[in-house]
C-alpha atoms as a PDB file:
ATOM      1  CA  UNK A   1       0.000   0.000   0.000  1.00  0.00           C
ATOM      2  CA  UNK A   2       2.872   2.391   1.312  1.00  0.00           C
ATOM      3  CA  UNK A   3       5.932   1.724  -1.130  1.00  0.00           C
ATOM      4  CA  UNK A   4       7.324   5.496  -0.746  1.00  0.00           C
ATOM      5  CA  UNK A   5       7.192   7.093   2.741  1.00  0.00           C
ATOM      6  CA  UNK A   6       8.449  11.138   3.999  1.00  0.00           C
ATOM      7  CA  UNK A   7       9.712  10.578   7.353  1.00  0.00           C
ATOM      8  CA  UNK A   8      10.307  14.198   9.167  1.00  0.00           C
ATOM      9  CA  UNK A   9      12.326  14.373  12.263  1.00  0.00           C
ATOM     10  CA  UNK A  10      14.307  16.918  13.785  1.00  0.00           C
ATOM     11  CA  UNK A  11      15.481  14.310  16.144  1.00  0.00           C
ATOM     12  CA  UNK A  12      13.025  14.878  19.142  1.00  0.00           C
ATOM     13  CA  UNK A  13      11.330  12.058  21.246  1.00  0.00           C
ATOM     14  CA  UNK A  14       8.530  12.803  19.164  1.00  0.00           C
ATOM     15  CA  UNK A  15      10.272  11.935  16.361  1.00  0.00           C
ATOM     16  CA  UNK A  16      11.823   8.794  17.391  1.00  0.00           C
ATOM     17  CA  UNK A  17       8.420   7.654  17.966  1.00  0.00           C
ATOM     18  CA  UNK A  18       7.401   8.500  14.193  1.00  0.00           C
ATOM     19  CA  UNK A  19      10.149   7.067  12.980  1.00  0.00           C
ATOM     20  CA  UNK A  20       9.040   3.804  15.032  1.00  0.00           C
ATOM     21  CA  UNK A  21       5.856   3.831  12.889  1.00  0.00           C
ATOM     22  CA  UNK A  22       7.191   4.571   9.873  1.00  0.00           C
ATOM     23  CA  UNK A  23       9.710   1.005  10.219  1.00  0.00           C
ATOM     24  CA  UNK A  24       6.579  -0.554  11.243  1.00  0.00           C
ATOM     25  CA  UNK A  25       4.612   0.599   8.307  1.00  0.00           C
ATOM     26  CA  UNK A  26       7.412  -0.235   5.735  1.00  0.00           C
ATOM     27  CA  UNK A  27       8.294  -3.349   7.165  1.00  0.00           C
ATOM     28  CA  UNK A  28       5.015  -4.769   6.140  1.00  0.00           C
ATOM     29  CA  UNK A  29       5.276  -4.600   2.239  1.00  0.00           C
ATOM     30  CA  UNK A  30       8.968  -5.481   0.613  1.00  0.00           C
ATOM     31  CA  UNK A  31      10.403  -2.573  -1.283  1.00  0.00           C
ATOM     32  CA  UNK A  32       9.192  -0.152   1.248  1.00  0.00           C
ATOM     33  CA  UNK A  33      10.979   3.081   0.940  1.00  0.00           C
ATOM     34  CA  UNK A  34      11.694   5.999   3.349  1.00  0.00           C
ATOM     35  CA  UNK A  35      12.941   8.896   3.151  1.00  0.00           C
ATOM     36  CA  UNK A  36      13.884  11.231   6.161  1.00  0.00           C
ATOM     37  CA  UNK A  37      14.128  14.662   5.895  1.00  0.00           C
ATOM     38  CA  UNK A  38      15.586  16.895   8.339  1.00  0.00           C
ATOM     39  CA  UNK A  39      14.993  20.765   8.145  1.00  0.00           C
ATOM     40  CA  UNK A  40      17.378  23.009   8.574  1.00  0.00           C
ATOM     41  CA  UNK A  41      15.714  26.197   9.789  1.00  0.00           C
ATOM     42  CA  UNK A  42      18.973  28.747  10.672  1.00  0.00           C
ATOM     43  CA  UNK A  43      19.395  31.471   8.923  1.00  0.00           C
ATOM     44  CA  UNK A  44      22.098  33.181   8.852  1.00  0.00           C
ATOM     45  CA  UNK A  45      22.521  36.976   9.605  1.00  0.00           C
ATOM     46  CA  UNK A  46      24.351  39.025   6.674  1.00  0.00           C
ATOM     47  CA  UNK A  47      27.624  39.185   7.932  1.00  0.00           C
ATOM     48  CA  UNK A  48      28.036  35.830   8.479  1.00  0.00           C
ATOM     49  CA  UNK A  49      27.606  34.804   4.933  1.00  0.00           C
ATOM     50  CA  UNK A  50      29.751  38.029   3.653  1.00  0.00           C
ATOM     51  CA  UNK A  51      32.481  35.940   6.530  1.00  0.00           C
ATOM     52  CA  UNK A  52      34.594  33.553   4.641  1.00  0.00           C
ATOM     53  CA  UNK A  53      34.662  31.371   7.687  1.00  0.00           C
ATOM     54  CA  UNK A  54      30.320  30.780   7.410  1.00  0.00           C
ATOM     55  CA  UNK A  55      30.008  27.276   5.505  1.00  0.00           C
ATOM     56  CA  UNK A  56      27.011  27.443   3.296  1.00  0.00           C
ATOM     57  CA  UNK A  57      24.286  25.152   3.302  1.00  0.00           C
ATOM     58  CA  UNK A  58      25.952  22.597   6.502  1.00  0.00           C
ATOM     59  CA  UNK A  59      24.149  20.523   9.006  1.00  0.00           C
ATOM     60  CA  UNK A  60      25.336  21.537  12.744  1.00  0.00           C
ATOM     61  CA  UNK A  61      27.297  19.300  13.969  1.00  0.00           C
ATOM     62  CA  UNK A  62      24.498  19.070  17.411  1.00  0.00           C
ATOM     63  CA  UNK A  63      21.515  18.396  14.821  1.00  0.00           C
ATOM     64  CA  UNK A  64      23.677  15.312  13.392  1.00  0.00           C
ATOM     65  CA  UNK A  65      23.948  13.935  16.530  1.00  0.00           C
ATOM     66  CA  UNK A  66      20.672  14.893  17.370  1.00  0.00           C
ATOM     67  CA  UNK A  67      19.644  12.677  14.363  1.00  0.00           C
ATOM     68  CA  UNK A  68      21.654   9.936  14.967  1.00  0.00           C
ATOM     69  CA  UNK A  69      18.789   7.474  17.033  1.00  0.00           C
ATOM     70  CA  UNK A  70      17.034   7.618  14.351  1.00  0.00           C
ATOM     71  CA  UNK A  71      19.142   6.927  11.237  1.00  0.00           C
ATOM     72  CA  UNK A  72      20.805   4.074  14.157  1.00  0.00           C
ATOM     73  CA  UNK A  73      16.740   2.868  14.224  1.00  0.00           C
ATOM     74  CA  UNK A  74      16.391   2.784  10.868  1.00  0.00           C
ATOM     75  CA  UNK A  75      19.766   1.219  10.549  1.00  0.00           C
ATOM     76  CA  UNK A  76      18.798  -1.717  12.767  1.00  0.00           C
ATOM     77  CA  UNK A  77      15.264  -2.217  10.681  1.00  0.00           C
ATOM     78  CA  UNK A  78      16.559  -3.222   7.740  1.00  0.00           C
ATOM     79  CA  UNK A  79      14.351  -0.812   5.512  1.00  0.00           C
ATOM     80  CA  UNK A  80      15.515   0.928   2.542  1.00  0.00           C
ATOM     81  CA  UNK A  81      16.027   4.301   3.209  1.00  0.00           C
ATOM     82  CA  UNK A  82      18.208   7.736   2.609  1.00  0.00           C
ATOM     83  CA  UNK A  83      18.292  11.004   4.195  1.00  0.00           C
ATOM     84  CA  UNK A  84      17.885  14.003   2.857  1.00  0.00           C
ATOM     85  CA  UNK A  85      18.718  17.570   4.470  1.00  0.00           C
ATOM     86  CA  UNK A  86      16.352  20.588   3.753  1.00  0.00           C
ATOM     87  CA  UNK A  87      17.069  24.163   4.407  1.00  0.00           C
ATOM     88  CA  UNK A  88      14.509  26.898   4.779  1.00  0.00           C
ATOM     89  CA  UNK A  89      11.570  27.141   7.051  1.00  0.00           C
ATOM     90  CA  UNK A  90      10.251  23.294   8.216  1.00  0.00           C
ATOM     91  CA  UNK A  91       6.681  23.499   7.470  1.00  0.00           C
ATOM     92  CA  UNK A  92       6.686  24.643   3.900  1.00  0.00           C
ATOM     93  CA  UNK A  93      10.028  23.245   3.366  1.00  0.00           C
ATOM     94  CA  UNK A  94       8.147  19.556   4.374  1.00  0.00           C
ATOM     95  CA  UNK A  95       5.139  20.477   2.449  1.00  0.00           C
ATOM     96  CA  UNK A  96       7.389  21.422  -0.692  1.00  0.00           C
ATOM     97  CA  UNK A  97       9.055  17.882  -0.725  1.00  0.00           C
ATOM     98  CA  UNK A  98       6.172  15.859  -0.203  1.00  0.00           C
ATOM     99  CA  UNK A  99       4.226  17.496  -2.855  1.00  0.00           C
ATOM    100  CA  UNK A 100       6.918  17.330  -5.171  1.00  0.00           C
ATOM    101  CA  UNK A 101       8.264  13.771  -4.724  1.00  0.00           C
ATOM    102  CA  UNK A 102       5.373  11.993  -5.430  1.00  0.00           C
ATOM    103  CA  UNK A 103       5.239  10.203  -1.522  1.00  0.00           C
ATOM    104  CA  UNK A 104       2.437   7.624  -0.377  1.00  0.00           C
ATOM    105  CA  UNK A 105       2.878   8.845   3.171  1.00  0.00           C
ATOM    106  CA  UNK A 106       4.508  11.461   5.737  1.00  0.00           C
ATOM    107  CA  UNK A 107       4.969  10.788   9.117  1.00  0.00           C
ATOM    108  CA  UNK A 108       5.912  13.390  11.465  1.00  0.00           C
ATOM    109  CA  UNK A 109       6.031  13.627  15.190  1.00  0.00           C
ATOM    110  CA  UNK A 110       3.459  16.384  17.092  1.00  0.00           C
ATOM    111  CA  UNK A 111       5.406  18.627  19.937  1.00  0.00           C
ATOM    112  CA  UNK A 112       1.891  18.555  21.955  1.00  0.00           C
ATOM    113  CA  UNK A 113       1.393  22.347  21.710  1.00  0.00           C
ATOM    114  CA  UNK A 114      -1.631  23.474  23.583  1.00  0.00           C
ATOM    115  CA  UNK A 115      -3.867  25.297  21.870  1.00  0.00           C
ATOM    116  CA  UNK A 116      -2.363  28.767  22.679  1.00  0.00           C
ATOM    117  CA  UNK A 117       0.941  27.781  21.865  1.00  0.00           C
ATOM    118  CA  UNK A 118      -0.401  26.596  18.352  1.00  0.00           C
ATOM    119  CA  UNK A 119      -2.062  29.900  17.736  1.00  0.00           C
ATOM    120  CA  UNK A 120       0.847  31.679  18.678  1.00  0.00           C
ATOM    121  CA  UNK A 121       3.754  29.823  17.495  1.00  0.00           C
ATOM    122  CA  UNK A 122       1.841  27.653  14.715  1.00  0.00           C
ATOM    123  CA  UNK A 123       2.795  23.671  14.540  1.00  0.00           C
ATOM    124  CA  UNK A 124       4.866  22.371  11.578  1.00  0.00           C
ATOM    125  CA  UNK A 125       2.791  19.224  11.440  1.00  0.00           C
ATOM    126  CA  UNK A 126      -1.063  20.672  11.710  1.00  0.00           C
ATOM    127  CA  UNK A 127       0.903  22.920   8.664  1.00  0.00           C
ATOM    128  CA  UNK A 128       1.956  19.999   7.107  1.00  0.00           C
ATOM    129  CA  UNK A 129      -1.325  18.258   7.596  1.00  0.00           C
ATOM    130  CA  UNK A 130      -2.923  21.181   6.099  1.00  0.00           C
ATOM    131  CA  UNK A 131      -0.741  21.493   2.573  1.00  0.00           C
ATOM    132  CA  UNK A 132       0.370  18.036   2.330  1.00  0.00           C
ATOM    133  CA  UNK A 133      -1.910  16.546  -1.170  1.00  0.00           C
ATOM    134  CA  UNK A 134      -0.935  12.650   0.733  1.00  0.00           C
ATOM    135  CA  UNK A 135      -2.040  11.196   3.766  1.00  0.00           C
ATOM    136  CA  UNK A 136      -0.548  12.169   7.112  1.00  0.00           C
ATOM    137  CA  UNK A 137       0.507  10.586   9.830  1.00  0.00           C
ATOM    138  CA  UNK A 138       0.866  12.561  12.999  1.00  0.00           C
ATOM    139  CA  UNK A 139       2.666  10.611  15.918  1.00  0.00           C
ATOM    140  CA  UNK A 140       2.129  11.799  19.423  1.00  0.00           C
END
């Protein structure tokens, strides 16, 4: 049913449980794919990219480690699967690759704003959930 799933994590709990039900979901039919993207969401001020020492378009070191339950999950299910690192803002930069490469699924993990917090701050799945033309799974 799922051959192609959009696994978002920025390395949270939350995440670790998504990408827990994604390796369930795509261990069930052979050929399974997923792909997890991680957003990068810093950017930079002027005069750090007019510095010669600013390195363009680089994962922190403290996200890849951040990251690194997850790909070690993965790892251990035996599912196909690549990563891929996206830079911009994380809801529409989700929303952008899910629409564009033609995905069965996305799973993302929910932070468990209240509903103040969402109104204020806005969550990157409900935005997701919103823009996304698959289905969506959110993961408390």
């Amino acid at each position: 049913m799922y051959k192609k799933i959009l696994l978002a994590a920025d390395g949270s709990e939350h995440a670790v449980r998504a990408t827990e039900n994604a390796v369930y979901i795509a261990q069930k039919k052979n050929g399974t794919r997923i792909d997890l993207v991680h957003v990068v969401d810093e950017t930079p001020v002027r005069s750090d990219v007019l510095s010669q020492a600013y390195p363009i378009r680089t994962i922190p070191e403290e996200r890849v480690e951040k990251l690194a339950p997850i790909i070690d999950k993965l790892n251990e299910s035996g599912v196909q699967f690549q990563t891929k690192a996206l830079f911009g803002d994380p809801g529409p930069s989700i929303v952008k690759a899910a629409n564009e490469g033609d995905y069965d699924l996305v799973i993302i993990g929910s932070r468990g704003l209240n509903q103040f917090q969402q109104m204020v701050l806005g969550s990157v799945s409900h935005k997701v959930a919103k823009r996304v033309k698959c289905p969506v799974m959110i993961v408390k």
